[in-house]
N, C-alpha and C. Protein backbone atom coordinates (compact mmCIF):
# COMPACT_ATOMS: atom_id res chain seq x y z
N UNK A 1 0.82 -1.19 0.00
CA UNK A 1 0.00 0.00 0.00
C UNK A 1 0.87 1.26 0.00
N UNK A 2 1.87 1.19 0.62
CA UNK A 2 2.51 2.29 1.13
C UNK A 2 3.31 2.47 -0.23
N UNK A 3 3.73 1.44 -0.88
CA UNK A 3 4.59 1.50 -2.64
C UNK A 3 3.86 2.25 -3.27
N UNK A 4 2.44 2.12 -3.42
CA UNK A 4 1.45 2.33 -4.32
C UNK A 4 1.36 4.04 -4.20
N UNK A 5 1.07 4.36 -2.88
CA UNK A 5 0.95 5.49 -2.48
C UNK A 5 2.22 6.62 -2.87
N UNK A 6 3.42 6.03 -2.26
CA UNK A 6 4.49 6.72 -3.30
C UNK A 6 4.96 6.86 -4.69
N UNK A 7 4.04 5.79 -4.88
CA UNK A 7 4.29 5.66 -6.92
C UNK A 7 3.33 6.72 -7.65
N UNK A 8 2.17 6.95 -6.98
CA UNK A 8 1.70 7.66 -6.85
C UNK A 8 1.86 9.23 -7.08
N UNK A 9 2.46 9.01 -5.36
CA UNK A 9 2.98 10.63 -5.71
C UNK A 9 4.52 11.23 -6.30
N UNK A 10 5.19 10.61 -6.59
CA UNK A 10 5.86 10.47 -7.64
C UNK A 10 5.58 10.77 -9.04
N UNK A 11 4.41 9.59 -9.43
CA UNK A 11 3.83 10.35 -10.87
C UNK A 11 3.57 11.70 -11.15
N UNK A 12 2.79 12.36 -9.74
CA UNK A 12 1.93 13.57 -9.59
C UNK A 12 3.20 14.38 -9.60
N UNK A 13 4.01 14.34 -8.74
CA UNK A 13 5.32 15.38 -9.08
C UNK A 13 6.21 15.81 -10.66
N UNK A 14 6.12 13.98 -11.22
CA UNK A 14 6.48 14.38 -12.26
C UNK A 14 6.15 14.75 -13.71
N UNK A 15 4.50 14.36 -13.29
CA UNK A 15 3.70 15.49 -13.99
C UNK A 15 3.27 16.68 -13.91
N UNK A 16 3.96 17.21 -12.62
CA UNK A 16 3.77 18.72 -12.57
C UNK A 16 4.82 19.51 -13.54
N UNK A 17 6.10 18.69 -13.03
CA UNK A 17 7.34 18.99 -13.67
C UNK A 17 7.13 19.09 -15.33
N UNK A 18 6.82 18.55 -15.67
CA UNK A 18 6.64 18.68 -17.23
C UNK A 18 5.54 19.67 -17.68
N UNK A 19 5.10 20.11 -17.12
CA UNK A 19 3.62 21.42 -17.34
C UNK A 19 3.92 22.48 -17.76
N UNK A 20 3.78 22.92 -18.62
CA UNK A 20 4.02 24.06 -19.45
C UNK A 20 3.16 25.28 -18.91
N UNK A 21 4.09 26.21 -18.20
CA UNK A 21 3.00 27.50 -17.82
C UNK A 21 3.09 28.94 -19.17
N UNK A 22 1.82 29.41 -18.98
CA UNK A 22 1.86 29.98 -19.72
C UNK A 22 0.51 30.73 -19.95
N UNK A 23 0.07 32.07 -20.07
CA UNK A 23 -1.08 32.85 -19.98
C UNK A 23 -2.31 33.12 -21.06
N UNK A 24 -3.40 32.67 -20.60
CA UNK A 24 -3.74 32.99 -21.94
C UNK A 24 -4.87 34.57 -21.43
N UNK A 25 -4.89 35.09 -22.33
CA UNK A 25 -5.19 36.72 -22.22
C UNK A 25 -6.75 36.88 -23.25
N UNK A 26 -7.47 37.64 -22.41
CA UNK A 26 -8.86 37.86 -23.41
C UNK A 26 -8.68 39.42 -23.42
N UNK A 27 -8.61 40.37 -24.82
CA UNK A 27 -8.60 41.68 -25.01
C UNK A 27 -9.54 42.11 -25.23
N UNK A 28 -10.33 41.10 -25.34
CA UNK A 28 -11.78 41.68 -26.04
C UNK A 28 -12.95 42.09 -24.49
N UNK A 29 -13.99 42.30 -25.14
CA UNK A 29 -14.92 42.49 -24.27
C UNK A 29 -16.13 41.63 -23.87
N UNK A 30 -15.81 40.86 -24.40
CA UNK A 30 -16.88 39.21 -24.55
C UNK A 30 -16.04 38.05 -23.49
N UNK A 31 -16.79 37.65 -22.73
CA UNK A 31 -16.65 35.98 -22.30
C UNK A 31 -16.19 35.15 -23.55
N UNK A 32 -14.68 34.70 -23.60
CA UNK A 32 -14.94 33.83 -24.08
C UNK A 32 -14.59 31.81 -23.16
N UNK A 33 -15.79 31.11 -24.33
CA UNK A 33 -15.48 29.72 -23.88
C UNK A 33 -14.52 28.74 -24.20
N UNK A 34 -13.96 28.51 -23.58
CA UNK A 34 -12.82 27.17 -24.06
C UNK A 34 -13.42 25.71 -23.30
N UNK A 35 -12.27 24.67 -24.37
CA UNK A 35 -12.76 23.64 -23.83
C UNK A 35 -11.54 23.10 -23.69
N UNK A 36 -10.79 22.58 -22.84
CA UNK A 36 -10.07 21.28 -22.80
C UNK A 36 -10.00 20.33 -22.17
N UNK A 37 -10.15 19.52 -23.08
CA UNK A 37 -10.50 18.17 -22.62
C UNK A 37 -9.71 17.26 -21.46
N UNK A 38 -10.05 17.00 -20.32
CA UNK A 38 -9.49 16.26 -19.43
C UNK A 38 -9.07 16.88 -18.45
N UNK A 39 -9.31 18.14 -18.30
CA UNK A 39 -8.81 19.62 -17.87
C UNK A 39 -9.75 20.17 -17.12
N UNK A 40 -10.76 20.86 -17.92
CA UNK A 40 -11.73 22.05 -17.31
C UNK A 40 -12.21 22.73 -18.57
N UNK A 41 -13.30 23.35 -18.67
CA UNK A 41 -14.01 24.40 -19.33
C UNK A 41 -14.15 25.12 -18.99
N UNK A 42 -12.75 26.45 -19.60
CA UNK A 42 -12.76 27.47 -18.69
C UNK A 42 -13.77 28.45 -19.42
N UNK A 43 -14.27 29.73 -18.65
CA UNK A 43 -14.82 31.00 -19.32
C UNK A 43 -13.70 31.77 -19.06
N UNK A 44 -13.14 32.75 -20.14
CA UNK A 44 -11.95 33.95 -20.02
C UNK A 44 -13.08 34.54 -20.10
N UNK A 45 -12.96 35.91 -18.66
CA UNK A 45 -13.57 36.89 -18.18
C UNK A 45 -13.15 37.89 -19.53
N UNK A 46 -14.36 39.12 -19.90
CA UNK A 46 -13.26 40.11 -20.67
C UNK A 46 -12.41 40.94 -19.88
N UNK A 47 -11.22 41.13 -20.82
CA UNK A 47 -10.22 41.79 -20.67
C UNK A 47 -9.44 41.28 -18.69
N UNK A 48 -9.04 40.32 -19.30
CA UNK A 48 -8.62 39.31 -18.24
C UNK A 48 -7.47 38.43 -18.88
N UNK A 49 -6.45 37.88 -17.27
CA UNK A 49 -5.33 37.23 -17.77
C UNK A 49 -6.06 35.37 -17.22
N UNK A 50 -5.28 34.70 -17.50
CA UNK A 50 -5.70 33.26 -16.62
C UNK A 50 -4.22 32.38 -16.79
N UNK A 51 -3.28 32.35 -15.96
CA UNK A 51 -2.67 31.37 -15.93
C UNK A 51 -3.07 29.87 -15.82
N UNK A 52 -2.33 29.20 -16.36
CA UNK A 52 -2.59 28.02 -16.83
C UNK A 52 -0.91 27.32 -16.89
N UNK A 53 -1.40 25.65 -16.67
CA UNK A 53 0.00 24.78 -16.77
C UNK A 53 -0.54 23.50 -17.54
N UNK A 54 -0.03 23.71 -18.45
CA UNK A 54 -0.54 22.28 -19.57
C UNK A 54 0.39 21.37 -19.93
N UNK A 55 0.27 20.12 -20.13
CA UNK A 55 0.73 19.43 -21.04
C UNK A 55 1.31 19.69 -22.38
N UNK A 56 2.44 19.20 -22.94
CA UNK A 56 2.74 19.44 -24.09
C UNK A 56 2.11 18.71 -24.81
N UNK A 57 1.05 18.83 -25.81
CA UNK A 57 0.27 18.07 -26.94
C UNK A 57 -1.00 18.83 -26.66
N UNK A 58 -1.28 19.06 -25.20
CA UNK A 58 -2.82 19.55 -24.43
C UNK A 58 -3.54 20.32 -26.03
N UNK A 59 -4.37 19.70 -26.09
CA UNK A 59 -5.49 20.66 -27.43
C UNK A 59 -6.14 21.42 -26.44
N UNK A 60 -5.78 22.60 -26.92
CA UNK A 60 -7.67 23.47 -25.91
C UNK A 60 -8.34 24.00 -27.30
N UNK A 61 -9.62 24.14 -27.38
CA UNK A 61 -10.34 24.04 -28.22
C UNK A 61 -11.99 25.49 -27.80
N UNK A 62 -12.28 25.77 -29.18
CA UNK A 62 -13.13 27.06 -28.61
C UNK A 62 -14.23 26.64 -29.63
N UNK A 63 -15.35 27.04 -29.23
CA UNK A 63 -16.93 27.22 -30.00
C UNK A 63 -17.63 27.70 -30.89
N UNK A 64 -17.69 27.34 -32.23
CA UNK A 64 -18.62 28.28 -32.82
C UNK A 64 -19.69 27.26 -33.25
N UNK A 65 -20.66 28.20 -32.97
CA UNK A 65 -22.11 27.34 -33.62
C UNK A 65 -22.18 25.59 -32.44
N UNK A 66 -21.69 25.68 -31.60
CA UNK A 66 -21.46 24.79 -30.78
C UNK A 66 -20.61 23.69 -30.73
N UNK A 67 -19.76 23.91 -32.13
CA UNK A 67 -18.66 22.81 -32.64
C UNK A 67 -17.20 23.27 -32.50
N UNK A 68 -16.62 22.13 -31.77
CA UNK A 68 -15.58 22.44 -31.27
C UNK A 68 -14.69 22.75 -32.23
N UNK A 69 -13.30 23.89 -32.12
CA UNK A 69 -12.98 24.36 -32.97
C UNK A 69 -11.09 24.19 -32.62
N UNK A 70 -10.33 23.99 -33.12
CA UNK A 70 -8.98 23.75 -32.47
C UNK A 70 -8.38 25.14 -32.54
N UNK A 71 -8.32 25.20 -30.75
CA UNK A 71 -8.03 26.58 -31.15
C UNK A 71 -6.04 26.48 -31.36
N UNK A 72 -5.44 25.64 -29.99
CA UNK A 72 -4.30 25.55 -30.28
C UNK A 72 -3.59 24.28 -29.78
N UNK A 73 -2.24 23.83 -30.15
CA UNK A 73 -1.68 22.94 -29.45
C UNK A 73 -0.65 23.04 -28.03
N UNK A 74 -1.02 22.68 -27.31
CA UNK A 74 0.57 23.02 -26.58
C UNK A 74 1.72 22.63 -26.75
N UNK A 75 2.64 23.57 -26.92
CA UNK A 75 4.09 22.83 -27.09
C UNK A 75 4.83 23.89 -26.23
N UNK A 76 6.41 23.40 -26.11
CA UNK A 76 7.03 24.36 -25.23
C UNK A 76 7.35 25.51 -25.80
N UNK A 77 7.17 25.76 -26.72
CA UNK A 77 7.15 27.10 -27.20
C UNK A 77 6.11 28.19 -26.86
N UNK A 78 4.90 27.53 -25.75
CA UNK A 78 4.12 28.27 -25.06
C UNK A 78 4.33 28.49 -24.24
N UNK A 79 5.56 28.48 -23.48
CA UNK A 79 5.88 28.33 -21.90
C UNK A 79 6.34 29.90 -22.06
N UNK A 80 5.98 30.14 -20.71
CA UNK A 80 5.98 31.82 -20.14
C UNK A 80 5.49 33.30 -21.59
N UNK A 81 4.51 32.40 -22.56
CA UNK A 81 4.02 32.98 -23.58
C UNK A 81 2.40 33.54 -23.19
N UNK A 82 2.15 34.84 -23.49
CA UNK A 82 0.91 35.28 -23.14
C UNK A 82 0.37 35.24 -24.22
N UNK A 83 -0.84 34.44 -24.23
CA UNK A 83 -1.73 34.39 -25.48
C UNK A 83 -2.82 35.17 -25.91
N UNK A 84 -2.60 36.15 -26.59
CA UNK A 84 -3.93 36.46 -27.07
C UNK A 84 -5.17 35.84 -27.75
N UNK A 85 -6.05 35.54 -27.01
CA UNK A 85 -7.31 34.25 -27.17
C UNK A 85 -8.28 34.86 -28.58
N UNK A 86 -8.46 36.21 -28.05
CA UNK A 86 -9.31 36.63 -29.42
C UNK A 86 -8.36 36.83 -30.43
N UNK A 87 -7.56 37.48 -30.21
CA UNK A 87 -7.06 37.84 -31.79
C UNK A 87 -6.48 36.39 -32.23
N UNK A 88 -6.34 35.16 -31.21
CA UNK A 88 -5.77 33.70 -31.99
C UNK A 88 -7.49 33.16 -32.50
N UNK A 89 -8.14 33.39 -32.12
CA UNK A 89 -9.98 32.81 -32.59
C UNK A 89 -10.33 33.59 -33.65
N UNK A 90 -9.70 34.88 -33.56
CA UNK A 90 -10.00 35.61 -34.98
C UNK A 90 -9.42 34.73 -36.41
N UNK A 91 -8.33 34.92 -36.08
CA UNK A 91 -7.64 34.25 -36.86
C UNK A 91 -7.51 32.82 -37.42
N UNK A 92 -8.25 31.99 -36.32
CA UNK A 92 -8.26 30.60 -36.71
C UNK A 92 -9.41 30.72 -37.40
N UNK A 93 -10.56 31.65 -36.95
CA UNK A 93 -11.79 31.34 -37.79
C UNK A 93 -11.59 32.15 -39.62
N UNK A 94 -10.08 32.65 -39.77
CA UNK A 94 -9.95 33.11 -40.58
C UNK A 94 -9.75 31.79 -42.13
N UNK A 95 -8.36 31.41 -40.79
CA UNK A 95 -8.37 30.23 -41.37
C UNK A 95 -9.27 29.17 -42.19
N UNK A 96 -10.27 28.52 -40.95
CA UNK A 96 -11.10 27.63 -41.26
C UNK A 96 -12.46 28.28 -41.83
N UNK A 97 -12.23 29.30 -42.31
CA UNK A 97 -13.48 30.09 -43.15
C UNK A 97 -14.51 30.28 -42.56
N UNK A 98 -14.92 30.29 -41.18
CA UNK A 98 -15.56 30.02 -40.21
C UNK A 98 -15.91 31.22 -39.50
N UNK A 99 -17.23 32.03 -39.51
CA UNK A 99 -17.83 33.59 -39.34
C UNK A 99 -17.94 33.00 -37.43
């Protein structure tokens, strides 16, 4: 029991260790919704910061018309990076042709 319990917390440490921090930022004046999966569904307040520690691969994903939309991937190139959420949703919906 007592193995189990330290294997345990072991894992939990060394999945903290690998967590990518990093901010994501709403400029706009709208709530927006995110989704990531296995995580939480956060709401970004407007004109608000939200730290965050993710996984490298972590998809977080945003809404239009109620279909999930990719907003980005995590990689370490997000670490101590402040994200702008709308102007990256602007743009993805630029992308995917998506009003």
């Amino acid at each position: 029991m007592k193995a189990a319990l330290l294997f345990a917390a072991i894992m939990l440490v060394a999945l903290s260790l690998s967590a990518i921090p990093f901010t994501l930022r709403n400029n706009s004046l709208r709530s927006i919704p995110l989704v990531i999966p296995g995580v939480m569904n956060p709401n970004l307040s407007p004109m608000s910061n939200s730290g965050v520690d993710l996984e490298a691969g972590q998809k977080i994903f945003f809404l239009v018309k109620g279909k999930k939309v990719l907003l980005l991937e995590v990689t370490e190139e997000n670490q101590d990076q402040v994200i702008d959420v709308a102007a990256l949703i602007a743009q993805r919906k630029r992308e995917e042709g998506l009003r």
